[in-house]
Protein backbone atom coordinates (compact mmCIF):
# COMPACT_ATOMS: atom_id res chain seq x y z
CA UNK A 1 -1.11 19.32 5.39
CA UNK A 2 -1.53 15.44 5.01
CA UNK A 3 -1.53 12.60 7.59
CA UNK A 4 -0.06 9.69 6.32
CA UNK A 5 -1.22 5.75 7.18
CA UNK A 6 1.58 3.60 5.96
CA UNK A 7 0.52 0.06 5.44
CA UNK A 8 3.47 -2.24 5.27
CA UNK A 9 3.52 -5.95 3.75
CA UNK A 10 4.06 -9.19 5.34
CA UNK A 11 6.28 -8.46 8.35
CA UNK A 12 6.22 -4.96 8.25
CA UNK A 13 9.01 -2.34 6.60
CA UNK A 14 12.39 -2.62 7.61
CA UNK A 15 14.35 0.51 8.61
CA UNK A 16 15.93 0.56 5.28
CA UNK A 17 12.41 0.66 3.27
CA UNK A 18 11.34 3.12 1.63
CA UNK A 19 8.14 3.81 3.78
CA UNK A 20 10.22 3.49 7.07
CA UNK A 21 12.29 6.58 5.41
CA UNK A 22 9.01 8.27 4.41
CA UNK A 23 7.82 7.83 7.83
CA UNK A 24 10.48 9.45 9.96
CA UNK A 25 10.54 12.10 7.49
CA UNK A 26 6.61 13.00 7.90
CA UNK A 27 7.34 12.67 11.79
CA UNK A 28 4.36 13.33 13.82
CA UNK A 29 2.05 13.15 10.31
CA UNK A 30 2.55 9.46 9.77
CA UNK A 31 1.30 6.52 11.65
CA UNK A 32 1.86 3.30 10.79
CA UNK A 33 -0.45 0.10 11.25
CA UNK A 34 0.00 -2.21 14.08
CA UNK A 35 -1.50 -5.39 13.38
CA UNK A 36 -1.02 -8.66 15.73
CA UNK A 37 -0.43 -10.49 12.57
CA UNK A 38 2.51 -9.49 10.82
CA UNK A 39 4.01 -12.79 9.75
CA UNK A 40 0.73 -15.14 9.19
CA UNK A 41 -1.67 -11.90 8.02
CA UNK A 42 -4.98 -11.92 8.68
CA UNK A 43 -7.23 -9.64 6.68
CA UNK A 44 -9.73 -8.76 9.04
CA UNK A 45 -6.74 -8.26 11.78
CA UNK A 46 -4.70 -6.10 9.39
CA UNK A 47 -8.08 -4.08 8.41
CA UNK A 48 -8.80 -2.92 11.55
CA UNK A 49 -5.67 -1.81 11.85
CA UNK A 50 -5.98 0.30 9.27
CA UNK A 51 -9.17 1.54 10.17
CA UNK A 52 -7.40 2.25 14.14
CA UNK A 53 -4.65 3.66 12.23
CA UNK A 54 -6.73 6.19 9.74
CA UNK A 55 -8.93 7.26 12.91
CA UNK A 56 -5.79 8.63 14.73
CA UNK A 57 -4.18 10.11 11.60
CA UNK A 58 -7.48 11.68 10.73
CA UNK A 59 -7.28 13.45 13.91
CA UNK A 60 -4.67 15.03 12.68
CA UNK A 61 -5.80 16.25 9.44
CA UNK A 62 -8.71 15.74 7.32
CA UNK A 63 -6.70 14.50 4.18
CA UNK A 64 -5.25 11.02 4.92
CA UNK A 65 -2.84 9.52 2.03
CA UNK A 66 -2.81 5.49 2.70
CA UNK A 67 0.70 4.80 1.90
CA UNK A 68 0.78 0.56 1.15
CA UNK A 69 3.02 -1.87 0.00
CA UNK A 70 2.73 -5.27 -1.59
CA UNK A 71 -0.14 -7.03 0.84
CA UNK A 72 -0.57 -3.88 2.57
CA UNK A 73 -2.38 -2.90 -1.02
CA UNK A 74 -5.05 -5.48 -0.56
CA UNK A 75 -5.79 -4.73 3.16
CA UNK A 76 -5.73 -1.08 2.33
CA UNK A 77 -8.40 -1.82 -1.16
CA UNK A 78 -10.64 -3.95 0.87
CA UNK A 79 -10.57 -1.35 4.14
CA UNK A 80 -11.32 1.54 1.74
CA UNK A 81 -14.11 -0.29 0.30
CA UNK A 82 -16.11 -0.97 3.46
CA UNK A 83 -15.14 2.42 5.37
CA UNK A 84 -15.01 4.73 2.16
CA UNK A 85 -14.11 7.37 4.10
CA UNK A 86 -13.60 11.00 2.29
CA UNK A 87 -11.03 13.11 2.09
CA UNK A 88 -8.68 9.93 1.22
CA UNK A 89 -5.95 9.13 -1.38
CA UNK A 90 -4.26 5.80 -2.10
CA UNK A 91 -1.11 5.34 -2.81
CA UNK A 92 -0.57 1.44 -3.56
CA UNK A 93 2.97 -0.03 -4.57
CA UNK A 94 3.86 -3.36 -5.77
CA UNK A 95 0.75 -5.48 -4.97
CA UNK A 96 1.14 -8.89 -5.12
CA UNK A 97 -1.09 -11.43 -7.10
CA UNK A 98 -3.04 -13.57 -4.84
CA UNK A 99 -2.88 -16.26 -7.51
CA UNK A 100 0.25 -16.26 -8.86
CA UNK A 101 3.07 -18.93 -7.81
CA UNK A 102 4.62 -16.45 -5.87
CA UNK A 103 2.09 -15.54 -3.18
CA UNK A 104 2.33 -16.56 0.11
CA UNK A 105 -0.78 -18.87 -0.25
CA UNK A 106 0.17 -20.58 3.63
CA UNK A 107 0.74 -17.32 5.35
CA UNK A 108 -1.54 -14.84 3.73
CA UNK A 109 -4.45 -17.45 3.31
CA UNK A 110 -7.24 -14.71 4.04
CA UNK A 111 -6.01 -12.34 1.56
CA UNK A 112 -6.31 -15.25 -1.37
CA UNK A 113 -9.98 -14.67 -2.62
CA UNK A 114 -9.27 -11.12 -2.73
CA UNK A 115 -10.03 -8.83 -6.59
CA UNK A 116 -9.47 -5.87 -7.52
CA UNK A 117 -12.82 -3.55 -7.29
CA UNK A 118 -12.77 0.12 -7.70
CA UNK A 119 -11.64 2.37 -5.12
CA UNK A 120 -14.10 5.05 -3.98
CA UNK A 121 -10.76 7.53 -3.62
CA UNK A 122 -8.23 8.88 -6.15
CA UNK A 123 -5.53 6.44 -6.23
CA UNK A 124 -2.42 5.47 -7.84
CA UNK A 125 -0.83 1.80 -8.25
CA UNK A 126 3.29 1.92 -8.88
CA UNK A 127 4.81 -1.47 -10.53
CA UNK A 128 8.00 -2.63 -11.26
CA UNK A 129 8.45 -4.48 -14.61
CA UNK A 130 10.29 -7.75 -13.00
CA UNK A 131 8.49 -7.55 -9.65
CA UNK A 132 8.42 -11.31 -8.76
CA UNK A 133 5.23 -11.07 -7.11
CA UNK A 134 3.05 -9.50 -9.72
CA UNK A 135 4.04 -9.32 -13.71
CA UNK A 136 3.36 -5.80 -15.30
CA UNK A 137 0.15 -7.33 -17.25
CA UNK A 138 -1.11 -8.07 -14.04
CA UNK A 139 -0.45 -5.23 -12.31
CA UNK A 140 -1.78 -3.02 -14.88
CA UNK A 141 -5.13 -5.30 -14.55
CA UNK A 142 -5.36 -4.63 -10.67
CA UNK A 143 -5.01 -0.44 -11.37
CA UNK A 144 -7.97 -1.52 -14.36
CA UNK A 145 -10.09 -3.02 -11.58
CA UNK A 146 -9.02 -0.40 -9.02
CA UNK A 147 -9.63 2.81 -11.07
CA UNK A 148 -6.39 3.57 -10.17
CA UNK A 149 -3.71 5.56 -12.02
CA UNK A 150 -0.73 3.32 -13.09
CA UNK A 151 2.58 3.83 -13.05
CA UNK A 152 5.29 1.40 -14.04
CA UNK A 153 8.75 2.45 -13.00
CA UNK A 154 11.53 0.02 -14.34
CA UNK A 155 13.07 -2.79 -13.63
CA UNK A 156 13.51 -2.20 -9.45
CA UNK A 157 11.91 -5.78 -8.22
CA UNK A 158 9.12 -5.73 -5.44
CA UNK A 159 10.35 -2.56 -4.72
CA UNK A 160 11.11 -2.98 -1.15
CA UNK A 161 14.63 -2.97 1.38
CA UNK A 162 16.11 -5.32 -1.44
CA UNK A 163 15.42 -2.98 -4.13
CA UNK A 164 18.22 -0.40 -3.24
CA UNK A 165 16.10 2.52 -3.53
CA UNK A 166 16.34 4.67 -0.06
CA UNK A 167 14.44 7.41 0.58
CA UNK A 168 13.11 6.73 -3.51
CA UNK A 169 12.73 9.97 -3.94
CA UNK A 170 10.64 9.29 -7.39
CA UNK A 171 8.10 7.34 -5.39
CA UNK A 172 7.63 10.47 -2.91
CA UNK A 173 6.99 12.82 -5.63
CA UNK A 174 4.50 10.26 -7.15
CA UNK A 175 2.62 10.31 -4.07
CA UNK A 176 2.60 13.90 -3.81
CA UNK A 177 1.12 14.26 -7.37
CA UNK A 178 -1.42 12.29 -6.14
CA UNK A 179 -2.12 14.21 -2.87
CA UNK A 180 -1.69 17.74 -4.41
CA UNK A 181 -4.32 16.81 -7.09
């Protein structure tokens, strides 16, 4: 078995996302981050969040898949690099690009000086090819700096509620590639 940690973006997932299916699914597996700071993040808020969140879901099991999505991949890359705890996987989808003219530069001001280092966990970054955030050539750069796995799926946007992909099945058998490896 797995426990799952799933690490939403700015404002959290909305019932239709993706990880919000995922996580009813998983049940009693998943637990998702609770930060005081969903809608002006704060890394250091949103990090020990994560690390409140892995310590309960490690409990569980001692496997833990980190589950992220768009700023949620930052928080989770710069938790995993302080706590590099074993026994973890990463799955990170649809990081944004701190610098591009899309970021959330008043809201998300902590998470601006943040780069891509590598992971100390096997890990696996899924892109979209017209994600508004974060252009393919970038995103492929982050997996580079991550020493993460990439995978570019299409043309599906940020990849979120707005991206009509429900349960996205594809996405859940990526991540369990990554977990059964």
């Amino acid at each position: 078995m797995v426990a799952y940690v799933i690490i939403p973006g700015i404002d959290g997932s909305d019932e239709r996302h993706w990880q919000s299916l995922w996580e009813t699914q998983w049940g009693a597996s998943a637990v998702r981050i609770a930060p005081a700071s969903w809608s002006m993040p704060d890394l250091s808020d949103w990090v020990a969040a994560i690390q409140s969140a892995y310590e309960t879901a490690s409990r569980r099991d001692n496997q833990v898949a980190l589950v992220a999505h768009s700023l949620g991949c930052w928080a989770a890359a710069h938790w995993l690099d302080r706590a590099r705890p074993d026994g973890v996987a990463a799955f990170l989808v649809a990081p944004p690009n701190p610098q591009g003219p899309a970021f959330p530069r008043h809201n998300a001001s902590t998470f601006l000086d943040l780069s891509a280092h590598p992971l100390p966990c096997r890990s696996l970054l899924v892109a979209s090819d017209n994600d508004p955030y974060c252009d393919p050539t970038t995103s492929a750069s982050f997996a580079h700096g991550w020493q993460a796995q990439l995978h570019l799926i299409g043309r599906h946007g940020h990849l979120n509620s707005d991206s009509s992909l429900g349960d996205w099945q594809t996405g859940l058998d990526l991540l369990r590639t990554l977990v059964d490896h």
